[in-house]
C-alpha atoms as a PDB file:
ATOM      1  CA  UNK A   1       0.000   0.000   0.000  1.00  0.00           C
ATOM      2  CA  UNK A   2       1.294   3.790  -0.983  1.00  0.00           C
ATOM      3  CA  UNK A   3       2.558   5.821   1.828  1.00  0.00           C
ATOM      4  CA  UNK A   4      -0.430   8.372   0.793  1.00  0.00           C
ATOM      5  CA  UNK A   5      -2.690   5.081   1.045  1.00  0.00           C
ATOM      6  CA  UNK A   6      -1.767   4.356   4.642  1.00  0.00           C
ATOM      7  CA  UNK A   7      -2.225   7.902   5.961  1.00  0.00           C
ATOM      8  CA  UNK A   8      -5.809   8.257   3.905  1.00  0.00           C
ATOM      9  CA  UNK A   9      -6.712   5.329   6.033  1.00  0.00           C
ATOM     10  CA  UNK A  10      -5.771   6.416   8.788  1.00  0.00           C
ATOM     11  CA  UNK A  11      -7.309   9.154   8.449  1.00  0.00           C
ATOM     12  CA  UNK A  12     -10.762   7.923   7.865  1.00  0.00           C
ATOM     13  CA  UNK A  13     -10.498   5.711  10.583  1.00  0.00           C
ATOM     14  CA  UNK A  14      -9.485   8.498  12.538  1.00  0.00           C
ATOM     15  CA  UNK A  15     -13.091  10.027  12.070  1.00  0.00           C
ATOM     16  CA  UNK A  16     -14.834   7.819  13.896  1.00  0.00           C
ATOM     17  CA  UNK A  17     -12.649   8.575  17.069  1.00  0.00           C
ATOM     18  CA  UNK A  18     -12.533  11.750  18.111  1.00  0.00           C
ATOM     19  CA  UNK A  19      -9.672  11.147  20.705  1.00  0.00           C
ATOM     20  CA  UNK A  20      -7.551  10.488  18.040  1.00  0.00           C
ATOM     21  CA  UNK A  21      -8.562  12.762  15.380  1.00  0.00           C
ATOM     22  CA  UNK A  22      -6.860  15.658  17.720  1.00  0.00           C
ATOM     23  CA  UNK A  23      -3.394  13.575  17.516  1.00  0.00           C
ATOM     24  CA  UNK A  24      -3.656  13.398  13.945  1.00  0.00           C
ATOM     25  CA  UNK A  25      -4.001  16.636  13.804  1.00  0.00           C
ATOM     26  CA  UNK A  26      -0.877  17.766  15.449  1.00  0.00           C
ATOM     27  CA  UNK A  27       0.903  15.412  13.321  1.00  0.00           C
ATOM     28  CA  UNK A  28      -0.583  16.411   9.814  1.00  0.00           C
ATOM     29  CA  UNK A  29       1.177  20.448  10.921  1.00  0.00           C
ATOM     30  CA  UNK A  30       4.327  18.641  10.159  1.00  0.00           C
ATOM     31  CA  UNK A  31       5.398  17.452   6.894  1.00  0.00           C
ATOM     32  CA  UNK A  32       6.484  13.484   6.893  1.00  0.00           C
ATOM     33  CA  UNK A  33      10.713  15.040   6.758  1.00  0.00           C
ATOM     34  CA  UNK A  34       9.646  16.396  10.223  1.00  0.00           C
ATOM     35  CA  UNK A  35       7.982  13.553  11.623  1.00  0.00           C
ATOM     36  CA  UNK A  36      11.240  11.632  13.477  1.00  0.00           C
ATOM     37  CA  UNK A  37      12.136  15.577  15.124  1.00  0.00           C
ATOM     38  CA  UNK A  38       8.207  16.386  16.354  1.00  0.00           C
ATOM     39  CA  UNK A  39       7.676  12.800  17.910  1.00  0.00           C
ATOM     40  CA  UNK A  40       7.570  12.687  22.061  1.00  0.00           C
ATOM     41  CA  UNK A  41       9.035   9.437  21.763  1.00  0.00           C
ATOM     42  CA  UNK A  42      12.297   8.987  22.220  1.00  0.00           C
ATOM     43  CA  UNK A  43      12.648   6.204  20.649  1.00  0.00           C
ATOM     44  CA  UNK A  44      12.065   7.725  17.825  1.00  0.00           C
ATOM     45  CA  UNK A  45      14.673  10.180  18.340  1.00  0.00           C
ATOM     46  CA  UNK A  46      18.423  10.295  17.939  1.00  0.00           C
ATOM     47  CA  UNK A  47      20.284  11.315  20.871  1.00  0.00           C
ATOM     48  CA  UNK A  48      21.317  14.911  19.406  1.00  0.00           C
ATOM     49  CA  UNK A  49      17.467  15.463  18.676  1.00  0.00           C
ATOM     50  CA  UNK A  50      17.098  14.119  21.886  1.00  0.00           C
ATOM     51  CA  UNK A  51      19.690  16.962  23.640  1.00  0.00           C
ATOM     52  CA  UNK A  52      17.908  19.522  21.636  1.00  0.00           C
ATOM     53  CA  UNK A  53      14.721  18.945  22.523  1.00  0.00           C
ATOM     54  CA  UNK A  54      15.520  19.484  25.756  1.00  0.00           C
ATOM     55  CA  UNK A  55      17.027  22.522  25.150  1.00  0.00           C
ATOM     56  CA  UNK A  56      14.541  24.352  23.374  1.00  0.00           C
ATOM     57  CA  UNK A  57      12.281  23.282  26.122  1.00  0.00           C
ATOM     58  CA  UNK A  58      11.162  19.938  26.535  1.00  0.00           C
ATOM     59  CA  UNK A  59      12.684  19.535  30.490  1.00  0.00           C
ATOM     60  CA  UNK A  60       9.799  17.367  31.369  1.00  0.00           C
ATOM     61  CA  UNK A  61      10.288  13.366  31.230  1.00  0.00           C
ATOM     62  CA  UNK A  62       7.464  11.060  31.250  1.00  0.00           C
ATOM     63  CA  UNK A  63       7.794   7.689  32.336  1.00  0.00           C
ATOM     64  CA  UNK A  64       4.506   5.453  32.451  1.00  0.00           C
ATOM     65  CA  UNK A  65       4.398   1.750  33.184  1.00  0.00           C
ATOM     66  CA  UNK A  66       2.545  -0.746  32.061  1.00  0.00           C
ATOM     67  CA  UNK A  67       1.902  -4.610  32.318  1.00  0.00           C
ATOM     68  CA  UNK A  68       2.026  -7.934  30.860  1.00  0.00           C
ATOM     69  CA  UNK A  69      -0.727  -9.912  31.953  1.00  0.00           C
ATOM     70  CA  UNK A  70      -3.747 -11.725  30.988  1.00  0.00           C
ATOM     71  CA  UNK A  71      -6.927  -9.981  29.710  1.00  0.00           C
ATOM     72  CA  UNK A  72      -9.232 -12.882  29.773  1.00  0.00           C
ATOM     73  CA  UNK A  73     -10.231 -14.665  26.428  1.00  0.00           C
ATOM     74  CA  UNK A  74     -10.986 -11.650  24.337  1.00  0.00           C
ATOM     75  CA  UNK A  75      -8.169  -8.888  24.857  1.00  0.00           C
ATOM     76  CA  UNK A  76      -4.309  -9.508  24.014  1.00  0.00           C
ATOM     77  CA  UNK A  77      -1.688  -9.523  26.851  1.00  0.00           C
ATOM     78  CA  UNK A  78      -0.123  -5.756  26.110  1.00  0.00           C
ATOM     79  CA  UNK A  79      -3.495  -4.300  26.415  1.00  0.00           C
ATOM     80  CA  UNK A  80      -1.533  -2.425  29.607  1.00  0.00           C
ATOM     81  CA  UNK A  81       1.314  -1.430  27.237  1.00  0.00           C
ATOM     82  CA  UNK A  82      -0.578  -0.201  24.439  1.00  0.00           C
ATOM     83  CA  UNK A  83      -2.880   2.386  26.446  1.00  0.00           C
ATOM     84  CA  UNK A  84       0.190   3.250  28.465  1.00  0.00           C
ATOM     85  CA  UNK A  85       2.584   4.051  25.409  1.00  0.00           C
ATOM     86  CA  UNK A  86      -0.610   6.200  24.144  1.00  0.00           C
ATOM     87  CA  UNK A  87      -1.664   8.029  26.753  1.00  0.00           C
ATOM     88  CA  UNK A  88       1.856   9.437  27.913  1.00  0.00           C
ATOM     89  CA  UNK A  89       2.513  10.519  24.063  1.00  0.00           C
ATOM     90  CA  UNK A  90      -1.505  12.110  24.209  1.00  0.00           C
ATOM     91  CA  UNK A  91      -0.256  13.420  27.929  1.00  0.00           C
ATOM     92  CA  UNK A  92       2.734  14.895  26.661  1.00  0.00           C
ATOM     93  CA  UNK A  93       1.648  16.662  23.560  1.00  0.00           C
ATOM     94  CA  UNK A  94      -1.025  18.728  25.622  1.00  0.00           C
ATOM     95  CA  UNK A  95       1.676  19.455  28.305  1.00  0.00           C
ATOM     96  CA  UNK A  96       3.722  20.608  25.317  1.00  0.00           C
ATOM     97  CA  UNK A  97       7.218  20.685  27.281  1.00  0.00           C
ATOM     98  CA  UNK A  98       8.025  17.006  27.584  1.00  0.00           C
ATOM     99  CA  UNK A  99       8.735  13.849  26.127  1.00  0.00           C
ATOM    100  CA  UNK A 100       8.598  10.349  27.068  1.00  0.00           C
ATOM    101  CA  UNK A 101      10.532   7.271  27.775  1.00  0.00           C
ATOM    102  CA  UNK A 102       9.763   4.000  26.303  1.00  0.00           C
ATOM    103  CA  UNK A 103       7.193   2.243  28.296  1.00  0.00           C
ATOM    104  CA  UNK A 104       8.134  -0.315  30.395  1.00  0.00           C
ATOM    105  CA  UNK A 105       6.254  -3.247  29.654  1.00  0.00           C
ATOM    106  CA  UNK A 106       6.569  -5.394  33.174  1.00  0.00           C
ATOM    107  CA  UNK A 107       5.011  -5.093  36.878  1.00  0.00           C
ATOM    108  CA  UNK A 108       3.904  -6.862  39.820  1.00  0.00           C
ATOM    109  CA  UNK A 109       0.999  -9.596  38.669  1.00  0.00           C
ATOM    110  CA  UNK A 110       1.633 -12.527  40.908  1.00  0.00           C
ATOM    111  CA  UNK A 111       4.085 -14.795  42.078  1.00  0.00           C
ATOM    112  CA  UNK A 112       5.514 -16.564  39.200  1.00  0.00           C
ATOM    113  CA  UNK A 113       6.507 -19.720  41.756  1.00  0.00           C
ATOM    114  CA  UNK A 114       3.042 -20.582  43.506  1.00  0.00           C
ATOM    115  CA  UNK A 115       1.141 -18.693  40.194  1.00  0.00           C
ATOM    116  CA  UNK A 116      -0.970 -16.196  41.876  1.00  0.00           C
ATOM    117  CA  UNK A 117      -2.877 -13.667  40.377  1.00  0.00           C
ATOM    118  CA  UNK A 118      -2.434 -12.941  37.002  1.00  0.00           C
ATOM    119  CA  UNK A 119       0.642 -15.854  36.741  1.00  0.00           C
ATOM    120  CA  UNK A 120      -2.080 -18.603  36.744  1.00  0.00           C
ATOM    121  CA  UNK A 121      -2.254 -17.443  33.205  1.00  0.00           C
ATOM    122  CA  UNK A 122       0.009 -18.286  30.322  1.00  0.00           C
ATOM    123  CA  UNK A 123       1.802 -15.141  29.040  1.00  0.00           C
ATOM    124  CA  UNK A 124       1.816 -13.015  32.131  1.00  0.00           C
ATOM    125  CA  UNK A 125       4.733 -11.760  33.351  1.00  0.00           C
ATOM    126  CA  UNK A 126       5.906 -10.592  37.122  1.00  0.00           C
ATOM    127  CA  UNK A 127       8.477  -8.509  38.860  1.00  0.00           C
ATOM    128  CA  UNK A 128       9.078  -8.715  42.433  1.00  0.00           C
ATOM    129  CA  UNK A 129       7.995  -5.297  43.951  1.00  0.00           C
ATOM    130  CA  UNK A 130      12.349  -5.170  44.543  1.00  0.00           C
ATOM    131  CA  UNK A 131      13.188  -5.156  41.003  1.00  0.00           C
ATOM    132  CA  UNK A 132       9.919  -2.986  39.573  1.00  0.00           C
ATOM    133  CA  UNK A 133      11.366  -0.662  41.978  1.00  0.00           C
ATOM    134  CA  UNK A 134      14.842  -0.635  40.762  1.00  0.00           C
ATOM    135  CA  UNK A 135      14.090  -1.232  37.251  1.00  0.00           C
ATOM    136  CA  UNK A 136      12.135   2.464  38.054  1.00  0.00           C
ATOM    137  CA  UNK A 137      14.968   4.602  39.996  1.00  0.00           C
ATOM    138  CA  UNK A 138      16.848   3.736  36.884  1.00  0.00           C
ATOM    139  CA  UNK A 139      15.077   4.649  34.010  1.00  0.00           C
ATOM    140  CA  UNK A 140      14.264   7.732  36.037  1.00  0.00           C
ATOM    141  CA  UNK A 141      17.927   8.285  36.942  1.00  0.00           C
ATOM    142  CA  UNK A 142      18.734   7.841  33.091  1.00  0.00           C
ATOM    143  CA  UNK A 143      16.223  10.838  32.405  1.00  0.00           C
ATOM    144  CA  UNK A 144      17.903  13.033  35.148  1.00  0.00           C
ATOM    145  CA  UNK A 145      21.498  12.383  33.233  1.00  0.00           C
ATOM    146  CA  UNK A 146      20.224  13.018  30.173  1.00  0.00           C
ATOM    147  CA  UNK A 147      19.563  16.781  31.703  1.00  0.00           C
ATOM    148  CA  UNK A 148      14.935  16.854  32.203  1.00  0.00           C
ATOM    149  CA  UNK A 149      14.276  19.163  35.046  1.00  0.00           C
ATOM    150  CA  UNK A 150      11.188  17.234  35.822  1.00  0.00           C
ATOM    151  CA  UNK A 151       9.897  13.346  35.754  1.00  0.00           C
ATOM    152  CA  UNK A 152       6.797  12.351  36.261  1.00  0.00           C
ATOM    153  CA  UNK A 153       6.423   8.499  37.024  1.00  0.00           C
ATOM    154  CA  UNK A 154       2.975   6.897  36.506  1.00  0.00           C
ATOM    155  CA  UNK A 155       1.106   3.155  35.950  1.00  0.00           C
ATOM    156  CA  UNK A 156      -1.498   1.752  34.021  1.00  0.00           C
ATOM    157  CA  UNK A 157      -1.471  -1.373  36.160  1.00  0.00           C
ATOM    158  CA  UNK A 158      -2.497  -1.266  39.548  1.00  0.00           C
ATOM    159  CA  UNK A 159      -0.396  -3.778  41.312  1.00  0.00           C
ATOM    160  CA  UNK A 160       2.914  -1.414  42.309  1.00  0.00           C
ATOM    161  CA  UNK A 161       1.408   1.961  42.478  1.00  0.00           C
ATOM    162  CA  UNK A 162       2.792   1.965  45.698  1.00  0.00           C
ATOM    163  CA  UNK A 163       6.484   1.288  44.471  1.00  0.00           C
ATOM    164  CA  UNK A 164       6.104   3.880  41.641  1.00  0.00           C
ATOM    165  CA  UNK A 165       5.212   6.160  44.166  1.00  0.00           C
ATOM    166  CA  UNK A 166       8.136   5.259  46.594  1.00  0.00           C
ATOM    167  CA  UNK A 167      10.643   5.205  43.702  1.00  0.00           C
ATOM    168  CA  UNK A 168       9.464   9.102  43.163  1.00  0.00           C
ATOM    169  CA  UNK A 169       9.623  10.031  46.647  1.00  0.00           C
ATOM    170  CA  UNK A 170      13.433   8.507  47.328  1.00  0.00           C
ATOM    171  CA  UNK A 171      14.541  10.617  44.021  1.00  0.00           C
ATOM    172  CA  UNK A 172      12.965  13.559  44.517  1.00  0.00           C
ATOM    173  CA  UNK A 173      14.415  13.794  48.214  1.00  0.00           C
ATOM    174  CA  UNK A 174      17.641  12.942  46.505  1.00  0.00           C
ATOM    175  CA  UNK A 175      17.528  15.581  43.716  1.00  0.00           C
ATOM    176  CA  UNK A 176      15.259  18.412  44.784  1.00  0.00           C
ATOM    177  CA  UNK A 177      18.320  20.368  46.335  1.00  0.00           C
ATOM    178  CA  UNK A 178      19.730  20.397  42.869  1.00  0.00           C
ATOM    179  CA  UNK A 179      16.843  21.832  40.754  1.00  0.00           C
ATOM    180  CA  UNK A 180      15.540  18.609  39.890  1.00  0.00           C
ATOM    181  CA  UNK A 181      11.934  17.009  40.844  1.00  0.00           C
ATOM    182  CA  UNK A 182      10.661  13.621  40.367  1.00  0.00           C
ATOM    183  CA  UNK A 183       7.167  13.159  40.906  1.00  0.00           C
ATOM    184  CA  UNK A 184       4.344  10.335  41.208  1.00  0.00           C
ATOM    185  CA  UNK A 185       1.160  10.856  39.349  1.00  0.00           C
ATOM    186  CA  UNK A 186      -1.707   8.768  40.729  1.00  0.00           C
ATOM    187  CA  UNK A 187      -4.182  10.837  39.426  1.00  0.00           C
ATOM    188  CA  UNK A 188      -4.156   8.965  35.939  1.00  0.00           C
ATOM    189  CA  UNK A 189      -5.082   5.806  37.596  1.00  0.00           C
ATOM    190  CA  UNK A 190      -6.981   6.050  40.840  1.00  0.00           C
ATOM    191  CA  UNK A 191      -8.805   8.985  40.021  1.00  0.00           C
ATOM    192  CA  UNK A 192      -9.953   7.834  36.091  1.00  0.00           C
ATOM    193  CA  UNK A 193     -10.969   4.502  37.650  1.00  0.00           C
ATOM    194  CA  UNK A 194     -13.188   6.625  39.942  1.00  0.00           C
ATOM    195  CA  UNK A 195     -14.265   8.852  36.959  1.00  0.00           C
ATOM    196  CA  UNK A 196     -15.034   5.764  35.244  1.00  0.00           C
ATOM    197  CA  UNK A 197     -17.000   3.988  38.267  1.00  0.00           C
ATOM    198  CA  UNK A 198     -19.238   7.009  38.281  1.00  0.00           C
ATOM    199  CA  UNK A 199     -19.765   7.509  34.563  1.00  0.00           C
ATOM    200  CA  UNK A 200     -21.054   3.511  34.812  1.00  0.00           C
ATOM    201  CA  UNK A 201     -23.475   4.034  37.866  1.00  0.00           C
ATOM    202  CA  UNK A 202     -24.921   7.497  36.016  1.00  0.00           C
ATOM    203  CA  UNK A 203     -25.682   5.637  32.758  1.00  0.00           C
ATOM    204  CA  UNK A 204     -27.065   2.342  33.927  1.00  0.00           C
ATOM    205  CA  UNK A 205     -24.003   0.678  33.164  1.00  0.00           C
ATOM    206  CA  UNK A 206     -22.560  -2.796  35.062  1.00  0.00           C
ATOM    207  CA  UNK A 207     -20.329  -1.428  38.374  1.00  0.00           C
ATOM    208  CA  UNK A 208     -18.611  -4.543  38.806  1.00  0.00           C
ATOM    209  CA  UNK A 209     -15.749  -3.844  36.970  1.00  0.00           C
ATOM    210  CA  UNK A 210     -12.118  -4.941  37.851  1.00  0.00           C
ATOM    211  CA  UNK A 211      -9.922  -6.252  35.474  1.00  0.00           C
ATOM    212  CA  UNK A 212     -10.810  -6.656  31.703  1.00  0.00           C
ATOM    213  CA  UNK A 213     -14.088  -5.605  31.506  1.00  0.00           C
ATOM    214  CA  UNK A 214     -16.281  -2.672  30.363  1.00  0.00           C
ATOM    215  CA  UNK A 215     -13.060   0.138  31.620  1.00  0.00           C
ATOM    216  CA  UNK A 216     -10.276  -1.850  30.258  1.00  0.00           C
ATOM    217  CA  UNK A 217     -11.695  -3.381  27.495  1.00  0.00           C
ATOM    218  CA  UNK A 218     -13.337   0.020  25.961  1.00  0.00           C
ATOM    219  CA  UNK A 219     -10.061   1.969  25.939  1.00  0.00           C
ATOM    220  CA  UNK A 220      -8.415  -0.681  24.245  1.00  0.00           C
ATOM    221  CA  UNK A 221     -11.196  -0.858  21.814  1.00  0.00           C
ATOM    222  CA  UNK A 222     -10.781   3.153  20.883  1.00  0.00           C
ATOM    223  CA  UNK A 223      -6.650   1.935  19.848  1.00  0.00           C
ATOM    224  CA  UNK A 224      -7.697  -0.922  18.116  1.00  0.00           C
ATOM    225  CA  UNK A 225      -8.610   0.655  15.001  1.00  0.00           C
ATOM    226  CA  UNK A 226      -6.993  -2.249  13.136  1.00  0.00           C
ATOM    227  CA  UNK A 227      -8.539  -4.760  15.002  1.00  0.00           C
ATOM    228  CA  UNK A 228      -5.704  -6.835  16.352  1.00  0.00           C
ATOM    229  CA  UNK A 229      -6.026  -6.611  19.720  1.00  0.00           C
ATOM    230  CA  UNK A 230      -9.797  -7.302  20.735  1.00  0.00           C
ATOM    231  CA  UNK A 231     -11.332 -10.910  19.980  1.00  0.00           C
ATOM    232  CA  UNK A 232     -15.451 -10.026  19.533  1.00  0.00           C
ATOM    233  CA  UNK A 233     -16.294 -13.504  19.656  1.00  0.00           C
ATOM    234  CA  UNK A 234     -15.088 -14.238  23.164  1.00  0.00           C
ATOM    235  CA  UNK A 235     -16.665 -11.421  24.775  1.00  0.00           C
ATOM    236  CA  UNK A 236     -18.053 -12.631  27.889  1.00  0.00           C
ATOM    237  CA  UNK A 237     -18.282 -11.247  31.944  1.00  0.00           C
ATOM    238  CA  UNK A 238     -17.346 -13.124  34.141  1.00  0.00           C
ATOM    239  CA  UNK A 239     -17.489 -12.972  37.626  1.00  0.00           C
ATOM    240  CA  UNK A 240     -16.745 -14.503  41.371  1.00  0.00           C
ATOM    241  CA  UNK A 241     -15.855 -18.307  40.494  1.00  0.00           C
ATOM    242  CA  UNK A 242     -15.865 -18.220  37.058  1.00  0.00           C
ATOM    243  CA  UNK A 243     -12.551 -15.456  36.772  1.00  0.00           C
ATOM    244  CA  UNK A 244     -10.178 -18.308  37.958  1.00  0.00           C
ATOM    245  CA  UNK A 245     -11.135 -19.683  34.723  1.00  0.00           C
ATOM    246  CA  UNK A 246     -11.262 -16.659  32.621  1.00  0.00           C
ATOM    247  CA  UNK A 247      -9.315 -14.327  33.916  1.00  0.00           C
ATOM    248  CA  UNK A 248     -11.765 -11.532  33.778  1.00  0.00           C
ATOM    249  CA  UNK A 249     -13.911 -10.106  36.590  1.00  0.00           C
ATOM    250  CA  UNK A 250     -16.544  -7.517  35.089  1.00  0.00           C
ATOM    251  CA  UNK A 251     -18.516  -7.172  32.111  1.00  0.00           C
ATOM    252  CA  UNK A 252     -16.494  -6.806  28.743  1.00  0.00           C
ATOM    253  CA  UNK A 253     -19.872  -6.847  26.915  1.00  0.00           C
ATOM    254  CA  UNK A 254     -20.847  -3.588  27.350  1.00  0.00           C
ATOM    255  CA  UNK A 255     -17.425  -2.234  26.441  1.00  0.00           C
ATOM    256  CA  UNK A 256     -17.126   0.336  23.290  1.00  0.00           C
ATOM    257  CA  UNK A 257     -14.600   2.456  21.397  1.00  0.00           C
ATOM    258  CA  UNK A 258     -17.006   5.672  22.320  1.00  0.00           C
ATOM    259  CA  UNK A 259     -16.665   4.647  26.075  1.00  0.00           C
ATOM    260  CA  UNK A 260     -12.931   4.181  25.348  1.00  0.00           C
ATOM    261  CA  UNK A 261     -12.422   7.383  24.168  1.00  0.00           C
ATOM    262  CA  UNK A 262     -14.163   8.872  27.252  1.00  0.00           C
ATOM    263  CA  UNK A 263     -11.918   7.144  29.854  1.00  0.00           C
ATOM    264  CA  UNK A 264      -9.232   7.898  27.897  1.00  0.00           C
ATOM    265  CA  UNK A 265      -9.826  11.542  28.101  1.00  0.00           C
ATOM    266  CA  UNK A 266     -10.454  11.017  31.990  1.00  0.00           C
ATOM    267  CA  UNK A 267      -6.581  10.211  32.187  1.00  0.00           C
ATOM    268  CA  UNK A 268      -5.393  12.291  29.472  1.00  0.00           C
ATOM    269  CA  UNK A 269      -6.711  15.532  31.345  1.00  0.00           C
ATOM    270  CA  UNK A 270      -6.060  13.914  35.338  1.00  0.00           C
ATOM    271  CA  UNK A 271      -2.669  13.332  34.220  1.00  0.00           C
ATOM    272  CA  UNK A 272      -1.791  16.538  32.455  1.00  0.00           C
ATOM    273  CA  UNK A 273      -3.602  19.131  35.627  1.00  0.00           C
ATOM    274  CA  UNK A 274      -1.965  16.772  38.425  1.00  0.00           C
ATOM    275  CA  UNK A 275       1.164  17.839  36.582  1.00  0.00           C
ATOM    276  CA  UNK A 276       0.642  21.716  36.314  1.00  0.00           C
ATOM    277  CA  UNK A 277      -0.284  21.623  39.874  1.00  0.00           C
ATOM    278  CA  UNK A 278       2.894  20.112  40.514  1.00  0.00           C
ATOM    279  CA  UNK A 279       4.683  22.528  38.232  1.00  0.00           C
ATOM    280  CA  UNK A 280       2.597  25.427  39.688  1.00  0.00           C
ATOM    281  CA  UNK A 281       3.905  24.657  43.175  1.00  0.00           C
ATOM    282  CA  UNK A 282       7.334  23.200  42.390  1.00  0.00           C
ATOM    283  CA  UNK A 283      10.264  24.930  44.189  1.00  0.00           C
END
């Protein structure tokens, strides 16, 4: 398929999700030559494009975490890793001043040796709270050498909010003398899953919703424009007894992309004000 092809495609399929028709957007200001220098990704950057970046501005580094566990019978393993390598580039193009490290694709789902949790499942993967921890300082350590003023560190899973939070604390105690803040934003998780909770009860929707169902499984949907990552035909809830067969507890059913796109927003905009009220107040 033509390059022009691809991106008429996209485009139309862009339509039907207005999330991502205002990412397209940005991009289609900047002719394809362009493309490698605009991206928030480093990884798609060199490291002088990289050093310049953060020169002409762009002292804020993003690091968000996701998962690789099971999503029940209908939604692929990265689910976690796909919203969470989204979100941070939506997050950081409305901030405007940062960019963001690649997302780290591994946390705390079980115990790999008596398979608990998510490990009862083929495909999941686990860290030991010890090594999600240090796997963090790191990468955020690596963003501090490379010269950003200001990381934010934030999950899409919720097993190890508690280290990511930790692992921001112990930095920014360490760095703040020298003009350098690390930070822990929470708000993209525990306040969208509230959001989320409430938009269910106020349109009728199921509540019981904790892993892959209508939440999880309707974000992904509003990515999944290509339809890789959602199986329709296994679409099920499950609850109670039946999620140590499934893996799912909630009602994938009534997921959507037009729901996704809503809690999608939810942590787009938590994410981006938690951080200008950090900025606002940083000293």
């Amino acid at each position: 398929m033509r390059a022009d092809s691809r991106l008429l495609t996209t485009l139309i399929d862009a339509a039907r999700y207005p999330l991502r028709r205002q990412l397209i957007a940005v991009l289609m200001l900047f002719p394809p030559s362009a493309f490698a220098q605009r991206s928030v990704y480093i990884e798609d950057l060199t490291w002088p494009e990289v050093q310049q970046a953060i020169a002409s501005g762009k002292t804020s580094a993003i690091i968000y975490a996701g998962s690789t566990e099971q999503n029940g019978p209908h939604m692929a393993i990265g689910k976690h890793n796909f919203i969470a390598r989204w979100v941070a580039g939506a997050i950081a193009i409305k901030l405007g001043n940062a960019l963001v490290y690649p997302t780290l694709p591994f946390a705390p789902t079980g115990n790999a040796v008596t398979r608990t949790a998510h490990m009862r499942f083929p495909g999941s993967v686990s860290l030991t709270a010890q090594t999600y921890g240090a796997v963090i300082h790191d990468v955020a350590l690596s963003a501090i050498d490379a010269g950003f003023k200001n990381v934010f560190i934030m999950g899409d899973h919720g097993d190890g909010q508690d280290v990511l939070a930790a692992a921001a604390k112990n930095l920014d105690s360490q760095w703040k003398s020298r003009g350098t803040r690390v930070f822990y934003v929470d708000d993209v998780y525990f306040k969208e899953k509230q959001q989320a909770h409430e938009y269910e009860v106020s349109h009728g929707l199921p509540t019981h919703d904790l892993h892959a169902g209508i939440d999880d499984t309707s974000e992904l949907m509003a990515l999944d424009a290509q339809h890789r990552w959602i199986r329709a035909d296994k679409l099920a809830p499950s609850e109670g007894g039946q999620t140590a067969r499934t893996g799912v507890d909630g009602d994938p059913t009534k997921a959507s992309a037009a729901l996704g796109d809503v809690f999608l927003q939810y942590k787009i905009d938590d994410a981006v004000n938690q951080i200008r009220r950090f900025l606002g107040t940083a000293r």
